[in-house]
N, C-alpha and C. Protein backbone atom coordinates (compact mmCIF):
# COMPACT_ATOMS: atom_id res chain seq x y z
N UNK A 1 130.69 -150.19 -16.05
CA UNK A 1 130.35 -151.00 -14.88
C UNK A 1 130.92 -152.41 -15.03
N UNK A 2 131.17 -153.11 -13.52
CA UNK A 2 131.43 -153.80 -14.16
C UNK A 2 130.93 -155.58 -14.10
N UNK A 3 131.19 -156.33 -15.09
CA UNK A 3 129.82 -157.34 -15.71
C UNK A 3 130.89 -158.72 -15.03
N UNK A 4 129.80 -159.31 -14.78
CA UNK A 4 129.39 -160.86 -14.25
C UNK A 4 129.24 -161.96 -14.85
N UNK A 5 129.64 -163.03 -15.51
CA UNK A 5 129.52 -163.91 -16.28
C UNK A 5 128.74 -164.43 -15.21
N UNK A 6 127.43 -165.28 -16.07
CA UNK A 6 126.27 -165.77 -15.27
C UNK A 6 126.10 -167.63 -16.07
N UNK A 7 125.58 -168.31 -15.26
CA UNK A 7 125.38 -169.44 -15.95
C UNK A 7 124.21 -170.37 -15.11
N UNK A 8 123.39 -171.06 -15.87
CA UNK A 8 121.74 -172.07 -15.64
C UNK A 8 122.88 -173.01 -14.70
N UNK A 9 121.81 -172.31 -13.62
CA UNK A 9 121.99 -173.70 -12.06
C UNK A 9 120.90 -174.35 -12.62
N UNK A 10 119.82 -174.19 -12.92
CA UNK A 10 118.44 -175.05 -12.76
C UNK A 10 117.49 -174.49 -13.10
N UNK A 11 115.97 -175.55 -12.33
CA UNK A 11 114.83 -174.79 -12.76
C UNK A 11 114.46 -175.35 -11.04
N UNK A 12 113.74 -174.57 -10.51
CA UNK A 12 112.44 -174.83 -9.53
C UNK A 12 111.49 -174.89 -9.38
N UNK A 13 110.50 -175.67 -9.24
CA UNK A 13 108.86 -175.58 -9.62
C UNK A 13 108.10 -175.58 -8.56
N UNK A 14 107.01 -175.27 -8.48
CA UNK A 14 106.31 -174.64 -7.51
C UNK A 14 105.06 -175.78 -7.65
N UNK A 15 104.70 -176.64 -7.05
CA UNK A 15 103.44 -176.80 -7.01
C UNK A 15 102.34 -176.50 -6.58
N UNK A 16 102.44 -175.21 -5.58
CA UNK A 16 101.39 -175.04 -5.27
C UNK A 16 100.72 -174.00 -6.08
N UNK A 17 101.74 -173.08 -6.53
CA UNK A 17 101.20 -172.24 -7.90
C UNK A 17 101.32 -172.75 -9.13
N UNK A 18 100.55 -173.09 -9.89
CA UNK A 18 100.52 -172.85 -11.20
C UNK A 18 101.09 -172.70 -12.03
N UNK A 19 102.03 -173.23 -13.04
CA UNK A 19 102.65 -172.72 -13.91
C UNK A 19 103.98 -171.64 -13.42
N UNK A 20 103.64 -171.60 -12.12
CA UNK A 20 105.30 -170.83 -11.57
C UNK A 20 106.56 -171.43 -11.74
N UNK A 21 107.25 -171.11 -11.97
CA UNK A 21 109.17 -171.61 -11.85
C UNK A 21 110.37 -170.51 -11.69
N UNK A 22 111.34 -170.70 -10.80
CA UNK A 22 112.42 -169.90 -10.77
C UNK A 22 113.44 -170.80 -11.64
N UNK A 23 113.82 -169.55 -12.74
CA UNK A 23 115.31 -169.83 -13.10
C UNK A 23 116.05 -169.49 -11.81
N UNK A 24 116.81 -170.01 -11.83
CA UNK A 24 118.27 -169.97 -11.37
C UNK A 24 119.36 -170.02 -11.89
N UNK A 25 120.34 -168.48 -11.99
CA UNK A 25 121.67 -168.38 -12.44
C UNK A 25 122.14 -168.12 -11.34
N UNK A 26 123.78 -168.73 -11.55
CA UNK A 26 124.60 -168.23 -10.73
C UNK A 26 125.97 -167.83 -10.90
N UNK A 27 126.58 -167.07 -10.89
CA UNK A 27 127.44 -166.27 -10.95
C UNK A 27 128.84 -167.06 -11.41
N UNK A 28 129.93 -167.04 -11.70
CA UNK A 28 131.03 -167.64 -12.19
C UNK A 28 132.10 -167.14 -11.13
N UNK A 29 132.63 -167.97 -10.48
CA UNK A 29 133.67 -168.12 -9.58
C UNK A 29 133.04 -167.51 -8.25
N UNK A 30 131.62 -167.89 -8.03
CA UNK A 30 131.36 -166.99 -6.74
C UNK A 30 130.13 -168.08 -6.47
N UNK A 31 129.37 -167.50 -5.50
CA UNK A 31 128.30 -168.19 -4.36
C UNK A 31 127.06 -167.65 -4.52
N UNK A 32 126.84 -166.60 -5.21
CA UNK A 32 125.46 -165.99 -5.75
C UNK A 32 124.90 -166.04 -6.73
N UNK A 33 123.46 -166.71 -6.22
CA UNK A 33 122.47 -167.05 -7.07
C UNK A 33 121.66 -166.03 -7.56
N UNK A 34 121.10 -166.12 -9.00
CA UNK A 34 120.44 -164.88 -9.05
C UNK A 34 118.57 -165.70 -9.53
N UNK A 35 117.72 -165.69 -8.95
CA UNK A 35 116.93 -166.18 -9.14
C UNK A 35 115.48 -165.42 -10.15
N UNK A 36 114.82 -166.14 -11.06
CA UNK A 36 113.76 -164.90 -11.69
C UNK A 36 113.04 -165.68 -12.44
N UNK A 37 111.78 -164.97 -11.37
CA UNK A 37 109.91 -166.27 -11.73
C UNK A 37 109.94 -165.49 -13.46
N UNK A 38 109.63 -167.19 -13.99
CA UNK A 38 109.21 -167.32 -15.14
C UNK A 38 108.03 -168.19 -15.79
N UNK A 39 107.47 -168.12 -16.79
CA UNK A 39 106.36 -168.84 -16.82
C UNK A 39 106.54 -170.09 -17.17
N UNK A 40 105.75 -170.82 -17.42
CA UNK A 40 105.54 -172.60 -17.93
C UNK A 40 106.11 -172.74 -18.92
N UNK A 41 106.05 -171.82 -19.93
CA UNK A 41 106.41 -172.29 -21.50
C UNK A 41 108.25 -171.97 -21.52
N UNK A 42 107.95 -170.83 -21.17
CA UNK A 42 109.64 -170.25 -20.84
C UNK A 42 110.71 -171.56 -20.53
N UNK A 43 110.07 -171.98 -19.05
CA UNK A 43 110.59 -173.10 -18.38
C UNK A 43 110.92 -174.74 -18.75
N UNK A 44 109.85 -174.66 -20.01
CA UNK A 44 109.74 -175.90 -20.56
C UNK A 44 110.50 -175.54 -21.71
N UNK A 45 110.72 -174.63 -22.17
CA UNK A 45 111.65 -174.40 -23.46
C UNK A 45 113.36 -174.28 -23.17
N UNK A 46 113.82 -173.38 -21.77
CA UNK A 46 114.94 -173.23 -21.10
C UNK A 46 115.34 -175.14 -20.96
N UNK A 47 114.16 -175.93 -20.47
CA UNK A 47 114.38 -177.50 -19.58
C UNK A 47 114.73 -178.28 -21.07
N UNK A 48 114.09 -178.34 -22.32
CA UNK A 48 114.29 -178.88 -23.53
C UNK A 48 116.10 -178.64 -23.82
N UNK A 49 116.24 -177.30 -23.91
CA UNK A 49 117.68 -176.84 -24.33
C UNK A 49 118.43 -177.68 -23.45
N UNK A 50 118.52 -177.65 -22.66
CA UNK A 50 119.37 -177.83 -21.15
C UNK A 50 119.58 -179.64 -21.88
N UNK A 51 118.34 -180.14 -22.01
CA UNK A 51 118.43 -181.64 -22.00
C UNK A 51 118.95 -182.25 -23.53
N UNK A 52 120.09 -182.52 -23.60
CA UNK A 52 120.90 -182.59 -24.95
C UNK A 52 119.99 -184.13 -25.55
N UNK A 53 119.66 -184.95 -25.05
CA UNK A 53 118.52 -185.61 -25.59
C UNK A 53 117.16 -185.90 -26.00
N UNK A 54 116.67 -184.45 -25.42
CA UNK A 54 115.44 -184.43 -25.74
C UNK A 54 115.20 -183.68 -27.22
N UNK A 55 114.40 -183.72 -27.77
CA UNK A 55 113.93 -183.70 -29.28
C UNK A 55 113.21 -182.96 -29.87
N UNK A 56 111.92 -181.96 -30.07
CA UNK A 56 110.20 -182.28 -29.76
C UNK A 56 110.25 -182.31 -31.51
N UNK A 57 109.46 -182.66 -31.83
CA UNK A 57 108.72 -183.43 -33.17
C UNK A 57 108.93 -182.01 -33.67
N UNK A 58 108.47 -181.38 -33.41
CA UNK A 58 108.70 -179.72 -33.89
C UNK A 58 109.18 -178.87 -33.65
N UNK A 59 109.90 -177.88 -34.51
CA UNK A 59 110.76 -176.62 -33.64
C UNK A 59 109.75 -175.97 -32.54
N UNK A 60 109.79 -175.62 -31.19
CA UNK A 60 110.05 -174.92 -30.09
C UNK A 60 110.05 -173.19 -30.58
N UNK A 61 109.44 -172.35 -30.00
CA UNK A 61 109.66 -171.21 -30.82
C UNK A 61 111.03 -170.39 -30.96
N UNK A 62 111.35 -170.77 -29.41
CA UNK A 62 113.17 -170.20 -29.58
C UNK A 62 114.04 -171.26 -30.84
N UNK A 63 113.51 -172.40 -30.90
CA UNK A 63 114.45 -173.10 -31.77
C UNK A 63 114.17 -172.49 -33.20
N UNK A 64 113.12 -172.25 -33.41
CA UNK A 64 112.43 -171.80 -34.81
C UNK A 64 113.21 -170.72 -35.04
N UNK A 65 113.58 -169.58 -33.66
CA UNK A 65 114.40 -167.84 -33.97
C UNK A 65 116.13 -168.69 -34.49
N UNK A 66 116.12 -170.03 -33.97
CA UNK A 66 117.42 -170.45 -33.76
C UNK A 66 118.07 -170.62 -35.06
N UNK A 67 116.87 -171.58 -35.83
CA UNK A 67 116.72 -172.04 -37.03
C UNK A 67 116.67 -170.70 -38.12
N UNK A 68 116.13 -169.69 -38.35
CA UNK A 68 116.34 -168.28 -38.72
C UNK A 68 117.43 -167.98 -38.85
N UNK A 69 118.00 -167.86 -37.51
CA UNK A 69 119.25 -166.88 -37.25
C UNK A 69 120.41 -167.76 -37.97
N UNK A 70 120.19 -168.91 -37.88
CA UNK A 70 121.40 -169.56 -38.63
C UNK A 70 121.34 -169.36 -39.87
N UNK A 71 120.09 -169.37 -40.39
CA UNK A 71 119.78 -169.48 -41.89
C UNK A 71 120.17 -167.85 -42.81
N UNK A 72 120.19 -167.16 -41.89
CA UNK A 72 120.48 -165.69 -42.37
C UNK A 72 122.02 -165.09 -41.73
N UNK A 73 122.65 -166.42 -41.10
CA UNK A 73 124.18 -165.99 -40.71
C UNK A 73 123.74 -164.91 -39.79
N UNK A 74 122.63 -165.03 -38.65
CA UNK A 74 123.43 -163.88 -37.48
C UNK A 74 123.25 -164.85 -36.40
N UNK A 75 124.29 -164.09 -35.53
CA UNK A 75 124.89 -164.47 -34.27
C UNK A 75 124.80 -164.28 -33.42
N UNK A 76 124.20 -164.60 -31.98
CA UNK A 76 123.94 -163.78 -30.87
C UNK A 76 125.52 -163.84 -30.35
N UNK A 77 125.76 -162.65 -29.83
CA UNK A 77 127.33 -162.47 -29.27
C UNK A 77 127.00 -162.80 -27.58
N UNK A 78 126.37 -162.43 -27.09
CA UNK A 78 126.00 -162.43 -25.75
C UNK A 78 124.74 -161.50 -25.48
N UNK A 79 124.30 -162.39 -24.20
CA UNK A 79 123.13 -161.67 -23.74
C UNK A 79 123.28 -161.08 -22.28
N UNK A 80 123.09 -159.71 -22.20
CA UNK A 80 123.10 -158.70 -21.32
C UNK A 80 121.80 -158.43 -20.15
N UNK A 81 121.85 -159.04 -18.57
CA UNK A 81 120.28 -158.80 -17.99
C UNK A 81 121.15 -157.16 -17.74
N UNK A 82 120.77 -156.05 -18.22
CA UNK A 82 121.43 -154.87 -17.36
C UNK A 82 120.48 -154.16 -16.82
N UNK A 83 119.14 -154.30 -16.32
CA UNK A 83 118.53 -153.49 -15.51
C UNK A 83 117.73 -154.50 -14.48
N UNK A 84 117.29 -153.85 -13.18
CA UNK A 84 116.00 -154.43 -12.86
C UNK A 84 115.70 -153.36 -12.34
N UNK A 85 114.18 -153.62 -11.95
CA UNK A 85 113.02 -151.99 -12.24
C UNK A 85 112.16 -152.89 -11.48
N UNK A 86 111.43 -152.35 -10.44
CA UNK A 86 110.00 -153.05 -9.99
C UNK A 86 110.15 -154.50 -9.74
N UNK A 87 111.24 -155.45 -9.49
CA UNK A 87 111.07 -157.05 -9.64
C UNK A 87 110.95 -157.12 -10.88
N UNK A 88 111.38 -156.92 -12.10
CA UNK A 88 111.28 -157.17 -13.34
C UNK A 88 113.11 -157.05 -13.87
N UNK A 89 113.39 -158.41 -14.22
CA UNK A 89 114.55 -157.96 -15.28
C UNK A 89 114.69 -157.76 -16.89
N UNK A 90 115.54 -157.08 -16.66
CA UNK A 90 115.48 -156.37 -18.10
C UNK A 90 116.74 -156.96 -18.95
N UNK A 91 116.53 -157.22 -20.19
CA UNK A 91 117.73 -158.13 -21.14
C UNK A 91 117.90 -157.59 -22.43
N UNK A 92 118.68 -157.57 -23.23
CA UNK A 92 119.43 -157.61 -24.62
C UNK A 92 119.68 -158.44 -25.31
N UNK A 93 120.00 -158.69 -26.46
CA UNK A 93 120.68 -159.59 -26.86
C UNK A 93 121.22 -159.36 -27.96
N UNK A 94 122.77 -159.46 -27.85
CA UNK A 94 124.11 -158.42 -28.46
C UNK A 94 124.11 -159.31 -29.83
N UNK A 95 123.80 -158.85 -31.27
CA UNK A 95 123.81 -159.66 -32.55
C UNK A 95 124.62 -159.37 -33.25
N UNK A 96 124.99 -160.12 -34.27
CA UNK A 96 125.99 -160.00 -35.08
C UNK A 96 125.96 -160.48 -36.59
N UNK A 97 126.12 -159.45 -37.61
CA UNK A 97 125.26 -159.82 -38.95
C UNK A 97 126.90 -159.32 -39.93
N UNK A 98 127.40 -160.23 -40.32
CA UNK A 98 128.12 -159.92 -41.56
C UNK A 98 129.01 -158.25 -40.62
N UNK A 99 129.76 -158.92 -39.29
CA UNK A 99 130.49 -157.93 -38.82
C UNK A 99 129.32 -156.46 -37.84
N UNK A 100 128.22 -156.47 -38.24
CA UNK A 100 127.39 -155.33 -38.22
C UNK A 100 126.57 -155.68 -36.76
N UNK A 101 127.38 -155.08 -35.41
CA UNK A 101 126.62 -155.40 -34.28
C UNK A 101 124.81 -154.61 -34.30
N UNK A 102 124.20 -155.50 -33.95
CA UNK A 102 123.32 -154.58 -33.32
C UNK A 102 122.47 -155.35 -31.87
N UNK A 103 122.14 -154.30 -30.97
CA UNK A 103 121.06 -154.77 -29.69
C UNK A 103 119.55 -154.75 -29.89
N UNK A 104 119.04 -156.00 -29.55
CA UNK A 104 117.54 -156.39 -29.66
C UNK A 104 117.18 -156.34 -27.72
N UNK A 105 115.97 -155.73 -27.65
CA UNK A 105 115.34 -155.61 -26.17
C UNK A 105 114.81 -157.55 -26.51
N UNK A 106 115.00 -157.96 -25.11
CA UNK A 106 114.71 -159.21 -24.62
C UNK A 106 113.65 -159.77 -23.22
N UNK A 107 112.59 -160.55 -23.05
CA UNK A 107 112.71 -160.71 -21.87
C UNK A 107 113.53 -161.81 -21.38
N UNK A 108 113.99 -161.63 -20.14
CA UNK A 108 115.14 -162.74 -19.80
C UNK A 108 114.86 -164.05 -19.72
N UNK A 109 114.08 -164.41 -19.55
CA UNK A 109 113.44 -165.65 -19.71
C UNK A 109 113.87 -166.44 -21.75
N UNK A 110 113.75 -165.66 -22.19
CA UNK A 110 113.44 -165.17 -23.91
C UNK A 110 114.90 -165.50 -24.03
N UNK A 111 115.72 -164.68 -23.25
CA UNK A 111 117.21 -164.39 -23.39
C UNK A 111 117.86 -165.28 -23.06
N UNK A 112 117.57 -166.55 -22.36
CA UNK A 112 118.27 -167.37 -21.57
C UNK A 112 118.20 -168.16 -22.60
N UNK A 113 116.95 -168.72 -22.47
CA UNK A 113 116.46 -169.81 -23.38
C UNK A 113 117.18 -170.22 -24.94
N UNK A 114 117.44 -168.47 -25.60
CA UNK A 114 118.08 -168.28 -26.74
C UNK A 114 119.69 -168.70 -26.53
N UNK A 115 120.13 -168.06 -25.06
CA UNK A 115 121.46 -168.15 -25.14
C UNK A 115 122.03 -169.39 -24.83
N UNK A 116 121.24 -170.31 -24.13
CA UNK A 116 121.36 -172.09 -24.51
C UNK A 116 121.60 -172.46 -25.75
N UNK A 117 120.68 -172.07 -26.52
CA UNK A 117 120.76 -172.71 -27.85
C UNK A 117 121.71 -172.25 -28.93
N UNK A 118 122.39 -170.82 -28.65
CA UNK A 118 123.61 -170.21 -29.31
C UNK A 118 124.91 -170.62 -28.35
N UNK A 119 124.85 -171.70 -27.32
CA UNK A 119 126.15 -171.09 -26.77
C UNK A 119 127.13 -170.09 -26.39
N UNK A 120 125.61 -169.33 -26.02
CA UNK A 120 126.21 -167.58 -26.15
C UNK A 120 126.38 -167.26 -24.23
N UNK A 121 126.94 -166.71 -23.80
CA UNK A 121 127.48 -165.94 -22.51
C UNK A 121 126.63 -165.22 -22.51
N UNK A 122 126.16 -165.37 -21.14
CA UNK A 122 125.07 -164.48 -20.30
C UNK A 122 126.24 -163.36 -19.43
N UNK A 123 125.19 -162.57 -19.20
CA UNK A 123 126.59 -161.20 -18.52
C UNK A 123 125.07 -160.66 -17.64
N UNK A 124 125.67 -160.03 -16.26
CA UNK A 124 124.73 -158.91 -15.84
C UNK A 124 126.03 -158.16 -14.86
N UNK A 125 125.28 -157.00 -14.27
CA UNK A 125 126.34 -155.86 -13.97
C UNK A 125 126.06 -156.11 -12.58
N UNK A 126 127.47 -155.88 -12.20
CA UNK A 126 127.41 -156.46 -10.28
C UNK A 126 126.50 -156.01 -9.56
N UNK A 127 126.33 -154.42 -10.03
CA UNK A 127 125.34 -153.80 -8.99
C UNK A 127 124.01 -154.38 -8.69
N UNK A 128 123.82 -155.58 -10.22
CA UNK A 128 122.50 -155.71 -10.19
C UNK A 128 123.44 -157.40 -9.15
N UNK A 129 124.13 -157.91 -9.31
CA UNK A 129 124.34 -159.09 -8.72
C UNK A 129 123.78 -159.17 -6.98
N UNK A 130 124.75 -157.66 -6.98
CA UNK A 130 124.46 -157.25 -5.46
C UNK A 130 123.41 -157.11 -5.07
N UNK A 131 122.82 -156.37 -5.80
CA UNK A 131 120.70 -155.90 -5.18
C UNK A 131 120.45 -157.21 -5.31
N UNK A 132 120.79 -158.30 -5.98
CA UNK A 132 118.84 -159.28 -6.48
C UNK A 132 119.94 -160.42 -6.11
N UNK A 133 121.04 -160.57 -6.11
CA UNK A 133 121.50 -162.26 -5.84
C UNK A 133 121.32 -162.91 -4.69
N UNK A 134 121.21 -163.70 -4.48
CA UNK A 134 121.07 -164.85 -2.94
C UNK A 134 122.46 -165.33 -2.60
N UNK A 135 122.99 -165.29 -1.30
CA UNK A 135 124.41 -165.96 -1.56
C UNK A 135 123.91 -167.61 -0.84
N UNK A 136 124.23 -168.56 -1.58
CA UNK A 136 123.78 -169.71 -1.47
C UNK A 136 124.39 -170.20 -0.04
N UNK A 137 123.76 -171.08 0.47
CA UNK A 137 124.52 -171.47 2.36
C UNK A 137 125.14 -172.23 1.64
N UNK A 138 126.21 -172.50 2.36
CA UNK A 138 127.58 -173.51 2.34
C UNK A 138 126.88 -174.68 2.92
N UNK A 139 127.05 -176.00 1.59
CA UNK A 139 126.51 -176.99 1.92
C UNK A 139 125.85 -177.58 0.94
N UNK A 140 125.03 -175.90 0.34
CA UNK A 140 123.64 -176.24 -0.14
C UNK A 140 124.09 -176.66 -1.45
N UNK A 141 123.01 -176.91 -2.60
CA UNK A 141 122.86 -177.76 -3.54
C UNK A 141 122.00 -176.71 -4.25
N UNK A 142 122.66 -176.65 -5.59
CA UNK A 142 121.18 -175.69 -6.65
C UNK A 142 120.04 -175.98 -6.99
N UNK A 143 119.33 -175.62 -7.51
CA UNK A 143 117.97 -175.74 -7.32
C UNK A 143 117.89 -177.01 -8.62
N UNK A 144 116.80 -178.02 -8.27
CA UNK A 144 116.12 -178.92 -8.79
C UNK A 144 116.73 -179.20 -10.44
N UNK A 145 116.32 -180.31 -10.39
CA UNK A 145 117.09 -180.76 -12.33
C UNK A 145 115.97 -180.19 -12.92
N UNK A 146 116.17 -180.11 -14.35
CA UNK A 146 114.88 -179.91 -14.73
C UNK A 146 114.74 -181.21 -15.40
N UNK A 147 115.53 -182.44 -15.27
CA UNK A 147 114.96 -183.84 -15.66
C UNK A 147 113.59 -183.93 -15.40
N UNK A 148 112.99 -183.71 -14.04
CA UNK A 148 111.92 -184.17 -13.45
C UNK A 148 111.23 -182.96 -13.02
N UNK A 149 110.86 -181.62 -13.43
CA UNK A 149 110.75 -180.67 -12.47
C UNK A 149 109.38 -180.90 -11.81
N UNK A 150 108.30 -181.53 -11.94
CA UNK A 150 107.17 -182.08 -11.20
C UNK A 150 107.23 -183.10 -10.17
N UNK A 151 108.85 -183.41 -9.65
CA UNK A 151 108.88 -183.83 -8.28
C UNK A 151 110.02 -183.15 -7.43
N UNK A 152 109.88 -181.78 -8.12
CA UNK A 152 110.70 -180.64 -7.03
C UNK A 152 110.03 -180.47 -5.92
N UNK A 153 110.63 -180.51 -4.91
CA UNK A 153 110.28 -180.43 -3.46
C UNK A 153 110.20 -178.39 -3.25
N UNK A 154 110.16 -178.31 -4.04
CA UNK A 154 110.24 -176.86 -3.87
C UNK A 154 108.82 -176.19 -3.25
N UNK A 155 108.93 -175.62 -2.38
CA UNK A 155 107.53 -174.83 -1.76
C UNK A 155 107.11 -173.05 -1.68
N UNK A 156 106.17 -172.76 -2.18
CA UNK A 156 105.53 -171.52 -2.29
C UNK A 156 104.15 -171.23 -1.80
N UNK A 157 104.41 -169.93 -1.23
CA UNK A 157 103.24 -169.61 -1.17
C UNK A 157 102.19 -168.95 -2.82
N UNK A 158 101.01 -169.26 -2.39
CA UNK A 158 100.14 -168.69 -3.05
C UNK A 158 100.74 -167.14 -3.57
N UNK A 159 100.56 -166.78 -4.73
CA UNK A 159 101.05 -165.30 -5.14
C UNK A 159 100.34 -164.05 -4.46
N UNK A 160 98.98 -164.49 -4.43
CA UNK A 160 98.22 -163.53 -3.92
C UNK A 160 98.22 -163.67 -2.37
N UNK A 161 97.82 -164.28 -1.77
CA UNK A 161 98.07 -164.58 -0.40
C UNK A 161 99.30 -163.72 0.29
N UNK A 162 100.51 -164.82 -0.23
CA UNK A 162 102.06 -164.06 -0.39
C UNK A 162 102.39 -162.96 -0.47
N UNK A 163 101.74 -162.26 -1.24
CA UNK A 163 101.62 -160.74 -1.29
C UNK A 163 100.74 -159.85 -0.08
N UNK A 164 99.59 -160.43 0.08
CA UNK A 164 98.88 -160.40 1.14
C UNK A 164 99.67 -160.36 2.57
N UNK A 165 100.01 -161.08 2.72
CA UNK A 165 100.95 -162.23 4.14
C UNK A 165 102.50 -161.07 4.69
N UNK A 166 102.75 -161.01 3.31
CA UNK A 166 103.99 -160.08 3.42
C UNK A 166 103.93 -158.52 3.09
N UNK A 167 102.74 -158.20 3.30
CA UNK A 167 102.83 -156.75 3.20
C UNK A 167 102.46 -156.35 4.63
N UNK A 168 102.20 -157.08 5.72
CA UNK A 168 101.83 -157.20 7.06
C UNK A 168 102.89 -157.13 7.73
N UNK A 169 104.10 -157.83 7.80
CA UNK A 169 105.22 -158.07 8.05
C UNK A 169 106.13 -156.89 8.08
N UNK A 170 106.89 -157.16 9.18
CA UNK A 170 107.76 -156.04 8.99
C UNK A 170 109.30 -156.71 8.46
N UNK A 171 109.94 -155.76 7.73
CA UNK A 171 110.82 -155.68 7.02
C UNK A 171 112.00 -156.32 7.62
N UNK A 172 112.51 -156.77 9.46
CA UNK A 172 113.41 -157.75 9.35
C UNK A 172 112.71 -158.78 10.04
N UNK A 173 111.54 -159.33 9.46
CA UNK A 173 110.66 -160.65 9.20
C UNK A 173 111.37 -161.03 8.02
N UNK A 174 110.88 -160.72 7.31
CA UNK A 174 110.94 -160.73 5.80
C UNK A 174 112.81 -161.28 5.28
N UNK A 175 113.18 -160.44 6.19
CA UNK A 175 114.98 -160.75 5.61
C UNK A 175 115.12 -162.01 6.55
N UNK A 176 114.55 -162.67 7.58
CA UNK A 176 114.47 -163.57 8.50
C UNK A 176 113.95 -164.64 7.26
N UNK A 177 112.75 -164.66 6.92
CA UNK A 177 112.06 -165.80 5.82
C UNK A 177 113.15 -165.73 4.79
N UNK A 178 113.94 -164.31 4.66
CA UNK A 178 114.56 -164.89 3.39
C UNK A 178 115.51 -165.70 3.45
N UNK A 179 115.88 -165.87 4.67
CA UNK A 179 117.56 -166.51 5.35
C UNK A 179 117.29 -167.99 4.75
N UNK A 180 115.57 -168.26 5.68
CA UNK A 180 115.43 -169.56 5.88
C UNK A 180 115.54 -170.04 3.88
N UNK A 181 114.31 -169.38 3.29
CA UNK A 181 114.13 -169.73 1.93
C UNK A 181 115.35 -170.53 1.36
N UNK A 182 116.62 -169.47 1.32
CA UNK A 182 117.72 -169.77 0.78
C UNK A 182 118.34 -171.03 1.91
N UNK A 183 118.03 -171.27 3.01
CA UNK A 183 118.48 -172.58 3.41
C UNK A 183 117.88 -173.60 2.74
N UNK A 184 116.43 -173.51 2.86
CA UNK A 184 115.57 -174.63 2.20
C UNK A 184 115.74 -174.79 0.71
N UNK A 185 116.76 -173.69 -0.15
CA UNK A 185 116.82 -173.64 -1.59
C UNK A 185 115.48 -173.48 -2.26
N UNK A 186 114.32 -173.01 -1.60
CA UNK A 186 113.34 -172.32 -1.67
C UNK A 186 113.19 -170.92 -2.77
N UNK A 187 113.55 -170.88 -3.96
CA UNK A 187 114.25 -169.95 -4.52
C UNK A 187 113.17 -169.51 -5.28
N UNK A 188 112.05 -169.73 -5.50
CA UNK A 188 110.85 -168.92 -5.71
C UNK A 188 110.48 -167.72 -4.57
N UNK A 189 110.14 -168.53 -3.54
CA UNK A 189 109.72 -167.85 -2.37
C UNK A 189 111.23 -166.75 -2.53
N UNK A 190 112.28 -167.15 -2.25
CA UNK A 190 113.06 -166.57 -1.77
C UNK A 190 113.21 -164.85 -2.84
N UNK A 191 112.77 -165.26 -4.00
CA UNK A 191 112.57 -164.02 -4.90
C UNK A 191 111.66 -163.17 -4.69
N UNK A 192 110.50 -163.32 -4.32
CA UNK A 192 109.41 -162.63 -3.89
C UNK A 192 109.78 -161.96 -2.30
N UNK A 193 110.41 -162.74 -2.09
CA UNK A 193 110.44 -161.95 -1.07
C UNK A 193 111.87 -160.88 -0.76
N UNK A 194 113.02 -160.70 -1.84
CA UNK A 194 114.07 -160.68 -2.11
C UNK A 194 112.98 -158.96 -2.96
N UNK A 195 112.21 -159.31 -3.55
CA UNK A 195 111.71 -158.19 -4.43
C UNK A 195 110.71 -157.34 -2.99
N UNK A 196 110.00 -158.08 -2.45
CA UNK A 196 109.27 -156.57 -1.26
C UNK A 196 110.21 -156.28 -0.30
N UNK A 197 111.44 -156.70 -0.29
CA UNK A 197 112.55 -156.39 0.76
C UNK A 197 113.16 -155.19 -0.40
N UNK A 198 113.17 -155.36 -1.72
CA UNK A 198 113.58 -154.11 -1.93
C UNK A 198 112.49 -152.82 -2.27
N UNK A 199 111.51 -153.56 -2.38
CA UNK A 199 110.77 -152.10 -2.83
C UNK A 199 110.23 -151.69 -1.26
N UNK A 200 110.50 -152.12 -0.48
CA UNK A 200 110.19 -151.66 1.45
C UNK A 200 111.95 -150.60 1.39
N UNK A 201 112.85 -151.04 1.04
CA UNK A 201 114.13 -150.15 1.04
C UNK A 201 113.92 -148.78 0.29
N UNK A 202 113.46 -149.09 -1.26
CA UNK A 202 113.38 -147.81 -1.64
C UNK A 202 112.95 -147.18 -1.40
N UNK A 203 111.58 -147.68 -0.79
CA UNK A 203 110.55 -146.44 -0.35
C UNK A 203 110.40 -145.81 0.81
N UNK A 204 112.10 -146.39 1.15
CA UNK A 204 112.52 -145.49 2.74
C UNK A 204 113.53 -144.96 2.55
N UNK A 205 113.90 -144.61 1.02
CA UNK A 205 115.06 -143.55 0.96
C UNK A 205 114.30 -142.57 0.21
């Protein structure tokens, strides 16, 4: 199949939920974003890497695998998202020990974060680019720095609600909110709703 070099647009934060944030990757020589809710710590560990000046008094737990992996000479070669299943992506991460490849299961969040700190190439397979990417409007701007991510203008609904709200809806509602989302660079919302637009597809084939 064939693979996608992917690279950190950003982070987006949600204030009205909790500890929510969308990564945002986007694709290499193209217009599609691939967006995927991650938690607080994830987000704050991905936002540390990203920021070549920031410090913390203590290794970070990805820095700690970082600190390891150097210390025992292995190498992440690249990290692979090659599935998604249910709104969930699925990751790898391709190692390298004294010539001797081997693959570790990842979550992507896990995988990103690591592949900041190795300078390692992110990859996912078009098909998945095609199902789950956003093609960004002409104009627009990627999602939020993570300098500041607590004055992202970014807006969400409630998870539960949201789920609630949009299971009412019919299916070209839904691709209608998603238009707008991705105008507003709304890229939380725009995932959630990017994920019941596909599980409303499958479960009509």
């Amino acid at each position: 199949m064939d693979r996608i070099r992917l690279f950190v647009k950003g982070l987006s934060y949600s204030q009205t939920q909790s500890g929510a944030y969308a990564l945002v990757l986007g694709e290499e020589n193209g217009e599609r974003r691939l967006p995927i809710i991650i938690g607080g710590f994830e987000a704050q560990s991905i936002a540390i890497a990203l920021e070549k000046d920031v410090n913390p008094p203590r290794p970070l737990t990805h820095d700690l695998f970082k600190n390891f992996a150097d210390q025992y000479q292995i190498k992440i070669k690249e990290i692979l998202i090659h599935k998604l299943q249910d709104g969930v992506f699925y990751s790898i991460l391709v190692c390298d020990r004294n010539g001797e490849e081997h693959s570790l299961d990842a979550r992507t969040s896990d995988a990103v974060a690591l592949a900041i700190r190795f300078k390692t190439p992110i990859y996912t397979y078009g098909e998945i680019l095609d199902k789950a990417g956003i093609i960004l409007q002409e104009g627009g701007s990627d999602a939020t720095s993570t300098k500041e991510p607590e004055k992202s203008q970014a807006k969400s609904l409630d998870s539960s609600k949201s789920a609630g709200l949009m299971a009412t809806q019919s299916l070209e509602s839904l691709k209608k909110q998603l238009d707008e989302a991705v105008r507003n660079e709304d890229y939380e919302k725009a995932a959630r709703l990017r994920d019941e637009i596909d599980k409303r597809e499958q479960g009509d084939q």
